[in-house]
Protein backbone atom coordinates (compact mmCIF):
# COMPACT_ATOMS: atom_id res chain seq x y z
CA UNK A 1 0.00 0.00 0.00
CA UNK A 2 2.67 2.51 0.91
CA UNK A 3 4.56 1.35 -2.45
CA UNK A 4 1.27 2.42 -4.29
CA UNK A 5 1.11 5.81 -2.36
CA UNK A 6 4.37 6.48 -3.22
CA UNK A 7 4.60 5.62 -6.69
CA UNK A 8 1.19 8.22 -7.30
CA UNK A 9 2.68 10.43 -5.69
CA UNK A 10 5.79 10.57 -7.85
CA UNK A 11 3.61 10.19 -11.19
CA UNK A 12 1.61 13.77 -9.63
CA UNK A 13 4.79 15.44 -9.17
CA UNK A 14 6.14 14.47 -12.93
CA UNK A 15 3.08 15.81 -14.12
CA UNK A 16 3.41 19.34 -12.56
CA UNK A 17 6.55 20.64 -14.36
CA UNK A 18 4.33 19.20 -17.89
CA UNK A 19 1.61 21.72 -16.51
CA UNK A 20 3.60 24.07 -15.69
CA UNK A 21 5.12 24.27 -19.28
CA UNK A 22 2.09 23.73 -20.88
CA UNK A 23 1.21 27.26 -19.14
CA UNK A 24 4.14 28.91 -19.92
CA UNK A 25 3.95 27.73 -23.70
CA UNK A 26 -0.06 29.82 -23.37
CA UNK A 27 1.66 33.07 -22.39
CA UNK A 28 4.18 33.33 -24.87
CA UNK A 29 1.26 32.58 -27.62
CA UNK A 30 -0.76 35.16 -26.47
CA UNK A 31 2.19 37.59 -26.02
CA UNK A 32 3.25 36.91 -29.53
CA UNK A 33 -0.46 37.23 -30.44
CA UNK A 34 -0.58 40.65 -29.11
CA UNK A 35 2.58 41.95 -30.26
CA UNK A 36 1.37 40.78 -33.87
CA UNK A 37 -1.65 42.91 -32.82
CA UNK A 38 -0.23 45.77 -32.30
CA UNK A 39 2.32 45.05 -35.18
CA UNK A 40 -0.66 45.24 -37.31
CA UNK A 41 -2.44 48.06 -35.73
CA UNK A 42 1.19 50.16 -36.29
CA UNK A 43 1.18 49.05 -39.90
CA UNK A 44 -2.61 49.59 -40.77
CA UNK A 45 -2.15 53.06 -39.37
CA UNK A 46 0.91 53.61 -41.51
CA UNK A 47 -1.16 52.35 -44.65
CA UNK A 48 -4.26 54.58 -44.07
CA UNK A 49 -1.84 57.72 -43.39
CA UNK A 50 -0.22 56.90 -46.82
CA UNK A 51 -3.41 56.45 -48.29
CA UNK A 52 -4.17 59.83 -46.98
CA UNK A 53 -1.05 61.37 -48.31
CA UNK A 54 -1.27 60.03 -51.94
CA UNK A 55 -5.31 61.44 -51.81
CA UNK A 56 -3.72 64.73 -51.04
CA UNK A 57 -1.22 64.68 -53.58
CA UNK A 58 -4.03 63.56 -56.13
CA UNK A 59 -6.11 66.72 -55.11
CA UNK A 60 -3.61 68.48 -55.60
CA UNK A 61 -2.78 67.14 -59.05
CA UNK A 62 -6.44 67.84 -59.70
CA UNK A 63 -6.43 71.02 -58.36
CA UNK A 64 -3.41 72.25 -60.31
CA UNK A 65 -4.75 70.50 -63.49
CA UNK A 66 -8.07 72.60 -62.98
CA UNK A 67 -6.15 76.09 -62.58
CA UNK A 68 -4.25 75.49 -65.84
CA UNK A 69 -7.45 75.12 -67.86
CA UNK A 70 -8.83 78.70 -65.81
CA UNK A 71 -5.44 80.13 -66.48
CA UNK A 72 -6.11 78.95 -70.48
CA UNK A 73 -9.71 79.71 -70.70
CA UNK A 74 -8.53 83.80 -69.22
CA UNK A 75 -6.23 83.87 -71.87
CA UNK A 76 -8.92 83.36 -74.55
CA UNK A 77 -11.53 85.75 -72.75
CA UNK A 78 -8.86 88.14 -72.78
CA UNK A 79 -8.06 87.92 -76.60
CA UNK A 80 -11.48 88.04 -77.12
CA UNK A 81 -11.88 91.39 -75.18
CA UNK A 82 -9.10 93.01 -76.99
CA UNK A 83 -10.83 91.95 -80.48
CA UNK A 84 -13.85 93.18 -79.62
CA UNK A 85 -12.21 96.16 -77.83
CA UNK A 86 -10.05 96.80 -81.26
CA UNK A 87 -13.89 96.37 -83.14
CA UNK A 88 -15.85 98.89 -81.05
CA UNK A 89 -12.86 101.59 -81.29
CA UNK A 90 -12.85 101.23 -85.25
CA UNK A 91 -16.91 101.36 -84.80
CA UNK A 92 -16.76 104.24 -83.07
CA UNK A 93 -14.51 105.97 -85.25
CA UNK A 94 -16.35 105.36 -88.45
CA UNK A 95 -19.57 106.96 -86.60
CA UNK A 96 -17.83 109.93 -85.91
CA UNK A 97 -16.08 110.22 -89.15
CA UNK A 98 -19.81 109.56 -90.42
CA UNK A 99 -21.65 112.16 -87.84
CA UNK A 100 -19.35 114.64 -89.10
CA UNK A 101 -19.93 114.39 -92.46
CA UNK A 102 -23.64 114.24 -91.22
CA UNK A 103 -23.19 117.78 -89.59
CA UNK A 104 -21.53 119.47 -92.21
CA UNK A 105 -24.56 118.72 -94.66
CA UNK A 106 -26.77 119.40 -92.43
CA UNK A 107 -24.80 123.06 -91.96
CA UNK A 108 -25.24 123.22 -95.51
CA UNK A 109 -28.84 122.84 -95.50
CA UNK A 110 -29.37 125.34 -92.76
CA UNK A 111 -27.95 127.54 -94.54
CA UNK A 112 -30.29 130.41 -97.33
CA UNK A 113 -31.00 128.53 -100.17
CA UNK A 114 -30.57 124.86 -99.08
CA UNK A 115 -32.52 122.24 -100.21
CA UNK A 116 -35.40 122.42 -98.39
CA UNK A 117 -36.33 126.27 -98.67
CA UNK A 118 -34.97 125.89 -102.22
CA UNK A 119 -36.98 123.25 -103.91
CA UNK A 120 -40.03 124.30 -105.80
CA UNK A 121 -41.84 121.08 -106.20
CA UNK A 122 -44.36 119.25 -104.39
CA UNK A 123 -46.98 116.82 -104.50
CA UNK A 124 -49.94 117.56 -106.10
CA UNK A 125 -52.76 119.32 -104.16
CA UNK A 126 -49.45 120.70 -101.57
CA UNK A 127 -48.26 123.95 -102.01
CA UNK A 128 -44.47 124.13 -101.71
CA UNK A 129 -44.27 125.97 -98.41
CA UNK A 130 -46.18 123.10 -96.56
CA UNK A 131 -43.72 120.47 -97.92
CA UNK A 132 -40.91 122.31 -96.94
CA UNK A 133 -42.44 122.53 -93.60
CA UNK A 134 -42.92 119.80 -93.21
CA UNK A 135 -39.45 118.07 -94.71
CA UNK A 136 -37.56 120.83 -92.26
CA UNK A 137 -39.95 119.66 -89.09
CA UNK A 138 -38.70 115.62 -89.74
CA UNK A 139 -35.16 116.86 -90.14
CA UNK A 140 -35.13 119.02 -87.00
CA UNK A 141 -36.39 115.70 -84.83
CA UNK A 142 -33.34 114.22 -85.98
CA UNK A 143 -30.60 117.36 -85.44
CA UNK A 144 -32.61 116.86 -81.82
CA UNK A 145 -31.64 113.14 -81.54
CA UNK A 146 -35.31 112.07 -81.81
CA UNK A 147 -34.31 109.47 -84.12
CA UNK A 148 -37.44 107.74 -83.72
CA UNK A 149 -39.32 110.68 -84.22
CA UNK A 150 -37.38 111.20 -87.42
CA UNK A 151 -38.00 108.35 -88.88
CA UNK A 152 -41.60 108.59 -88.50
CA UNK A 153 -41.67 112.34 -89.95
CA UNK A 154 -39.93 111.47 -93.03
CA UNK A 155 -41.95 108.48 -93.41
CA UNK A 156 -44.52 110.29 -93.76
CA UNK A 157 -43.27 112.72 -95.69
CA UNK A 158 -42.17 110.29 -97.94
CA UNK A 159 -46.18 108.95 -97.95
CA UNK A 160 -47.74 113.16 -98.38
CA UNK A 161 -44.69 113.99 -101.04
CA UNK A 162 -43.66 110.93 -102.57
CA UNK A 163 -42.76 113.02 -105.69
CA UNK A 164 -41.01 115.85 -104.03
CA UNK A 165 -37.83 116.21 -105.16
CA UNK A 166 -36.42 115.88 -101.52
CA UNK A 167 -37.78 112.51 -101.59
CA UNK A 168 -34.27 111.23 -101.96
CA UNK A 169 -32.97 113.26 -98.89
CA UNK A 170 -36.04 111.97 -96.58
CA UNK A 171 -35.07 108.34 -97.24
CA UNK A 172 -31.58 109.17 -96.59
CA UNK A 173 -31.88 110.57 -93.62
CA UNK A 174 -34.04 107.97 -92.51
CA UNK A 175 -31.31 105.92 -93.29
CA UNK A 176 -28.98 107.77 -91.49
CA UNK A 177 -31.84 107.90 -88.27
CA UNK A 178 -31.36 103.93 -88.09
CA UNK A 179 -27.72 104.34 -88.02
CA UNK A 180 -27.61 106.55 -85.17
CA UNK A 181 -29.32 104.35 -82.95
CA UNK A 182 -27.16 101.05 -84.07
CA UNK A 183 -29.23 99.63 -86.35
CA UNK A 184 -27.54 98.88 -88.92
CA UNK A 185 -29.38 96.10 -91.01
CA UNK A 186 -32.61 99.08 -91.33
CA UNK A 187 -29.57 101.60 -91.77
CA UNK A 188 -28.30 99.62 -95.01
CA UNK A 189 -31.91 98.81 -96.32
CA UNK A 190 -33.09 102.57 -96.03
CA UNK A 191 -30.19 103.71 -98.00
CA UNK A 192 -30.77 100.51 -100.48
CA UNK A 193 -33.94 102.08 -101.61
CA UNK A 194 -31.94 105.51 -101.96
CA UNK A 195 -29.86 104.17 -104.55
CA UNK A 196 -32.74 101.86 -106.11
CA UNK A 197 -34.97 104.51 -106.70
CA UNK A 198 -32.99 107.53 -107.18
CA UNK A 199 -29.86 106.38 -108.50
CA UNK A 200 -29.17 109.79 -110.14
CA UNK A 201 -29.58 111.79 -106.79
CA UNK A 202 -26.94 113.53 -105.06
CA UNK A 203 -27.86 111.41 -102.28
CA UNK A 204 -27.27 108.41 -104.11
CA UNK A 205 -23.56 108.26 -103.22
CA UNK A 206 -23.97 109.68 -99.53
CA UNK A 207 -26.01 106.44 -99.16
CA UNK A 208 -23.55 104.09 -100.64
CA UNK A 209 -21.13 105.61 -98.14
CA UNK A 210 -23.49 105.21 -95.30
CA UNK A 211 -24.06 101.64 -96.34
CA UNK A 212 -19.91 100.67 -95.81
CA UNK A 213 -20.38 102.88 -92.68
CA UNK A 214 -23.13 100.27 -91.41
CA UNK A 215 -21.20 97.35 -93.16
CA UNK A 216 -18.29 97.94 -91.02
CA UNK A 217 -20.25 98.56 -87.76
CA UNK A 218 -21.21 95.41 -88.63
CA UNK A 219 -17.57 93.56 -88.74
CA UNK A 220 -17.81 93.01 -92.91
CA UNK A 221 -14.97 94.71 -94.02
CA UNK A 222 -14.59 92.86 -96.85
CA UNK A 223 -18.31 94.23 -98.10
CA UNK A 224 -17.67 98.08 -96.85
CA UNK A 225 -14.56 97.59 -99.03
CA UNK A 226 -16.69 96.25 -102.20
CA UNK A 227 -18.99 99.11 -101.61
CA UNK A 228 -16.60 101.98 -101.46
CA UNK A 229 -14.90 100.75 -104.88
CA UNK A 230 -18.28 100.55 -105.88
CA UNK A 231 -18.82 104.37 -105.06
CA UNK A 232 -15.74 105.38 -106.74
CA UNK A 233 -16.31 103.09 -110.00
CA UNK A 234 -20.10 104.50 -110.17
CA UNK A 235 -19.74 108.31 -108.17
CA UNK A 236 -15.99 109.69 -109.00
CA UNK A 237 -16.51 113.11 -108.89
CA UNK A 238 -19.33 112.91 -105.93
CA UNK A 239 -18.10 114.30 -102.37
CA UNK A 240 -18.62 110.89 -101.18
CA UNK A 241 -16.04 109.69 -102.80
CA UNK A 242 -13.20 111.70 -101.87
CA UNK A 243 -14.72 109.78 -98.41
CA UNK A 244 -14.63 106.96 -99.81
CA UNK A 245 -10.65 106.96 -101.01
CA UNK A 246 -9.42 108.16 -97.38
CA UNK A 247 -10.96 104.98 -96.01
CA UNK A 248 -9.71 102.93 -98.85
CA UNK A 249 -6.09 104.09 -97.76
CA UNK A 250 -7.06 103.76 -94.05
């Protein structure tokens, strides 16, 4: 019996070191196991802030790419501005040149003997004074600026008189009305019917010279340069086409 006892008690005590290693052998796992953890943790951190980085730099990229094409599209808004700077400047210029010219007739007809107080025909049934009157009341509403008003009073003029010798000069100025206020299209079609119906007139050439005033306004060079040719070839010796030469040379 005491053999027995002694012999289990030796097997217990060889199995305590096993037990005890067995133990040991757990906490080194889950040491490892945590140091892998936090291994990992370190690394996945590293990653994301990386990730981070290269999403910044890809902005960035973006962001750059996106101010070249604002830098390009300026460039073109500002080349556009100075054409169309260039254009209203050259606009401007043939309006005064033409506004001039537009004053010194209308000095001439202000003066004794102009057209107006110095025509003798008229419609039939109108006595000369009232169609001068009347033909000097539309042209006044456009010395005023009343375009508008203008080109309603020599309309109809145009419809009282239409055989009045300053029939011609009503459907310039008309012409001339619609060029004052920018429109040029009406502008070029007024003094269309100047030339189609009075080709003879004295106002025949100041209307081809208005149209290549309007034609230019317009940005046709190209036509305001047919028409002035056109003036000299067909006017030579008309005032309008000593015009018409300086802006040939211009």
């Amino acid at each position: 019996m005491q053999r027995l006892t002694l012999a289990l008690l030796a097997a217990a005590a060889l199995a305590l070191p096993a037990r005890s290693f067995a133990l040991f052998e757990d906490d080194e796992a889950r040491r490892k196991i945590n140091e892998i953890s936090r291994q990992l943790a370190a690394t996945t951190r590293s990653v994301e802030e990386r990730l981070a980085k290269l999403e910044d730099r890809r902005a960035l990229v973006d962001l750059a790419a996106q101010l070249e094409a604002l830098r390009g599209d300026l460039a073109k808004l500002r080349g556009q501005i100075e054409v169309l700077s260039n254009q209203l400047e050259t606009s401007d210029k043939r309006q005064k040149d033409l506004y001039a010219d537009i004053d010194a007739r209308l000095r001439k007809l202000e003066q004794p003997g102009g057209a107006a107080s110095g025509d003798k025909s008229g419609a039939e049934g109108a006595t000369p004074a009232a169609e001068a009157k009347a033909y000097e009341a539309a042209l006044n509403q456009f010395k005023l600026g009343n375009y508008p008003l203008a080109i309603s009073a020599f309309q109809g003029f145009l419809v009282t008189y239409p055989s009045s010798r300053l029939a011609p000069s009503a459907q310039y100025w008309i012409g001339n009305a619609h060029f004052a206020q920018r429109e040029y299209k009406q502008a070029m079609a007024a003094q269309q019917k100047v030339i189609a119906a009075w080709p003879e007139d004295a106002k025949a050439p100041d209307a081809m010279l208005n149209i290549a005033s309007a034609q230019e306004a317009l940005g046709d060079r190209k036509g305001a340069q047919k028409t002035l040719e056109g003036l000299l070839a067909r006017y030579p010796q008309s005032p309008a086409a000593a015009s018409a030469k300086q802006r040939l040379k211009r």
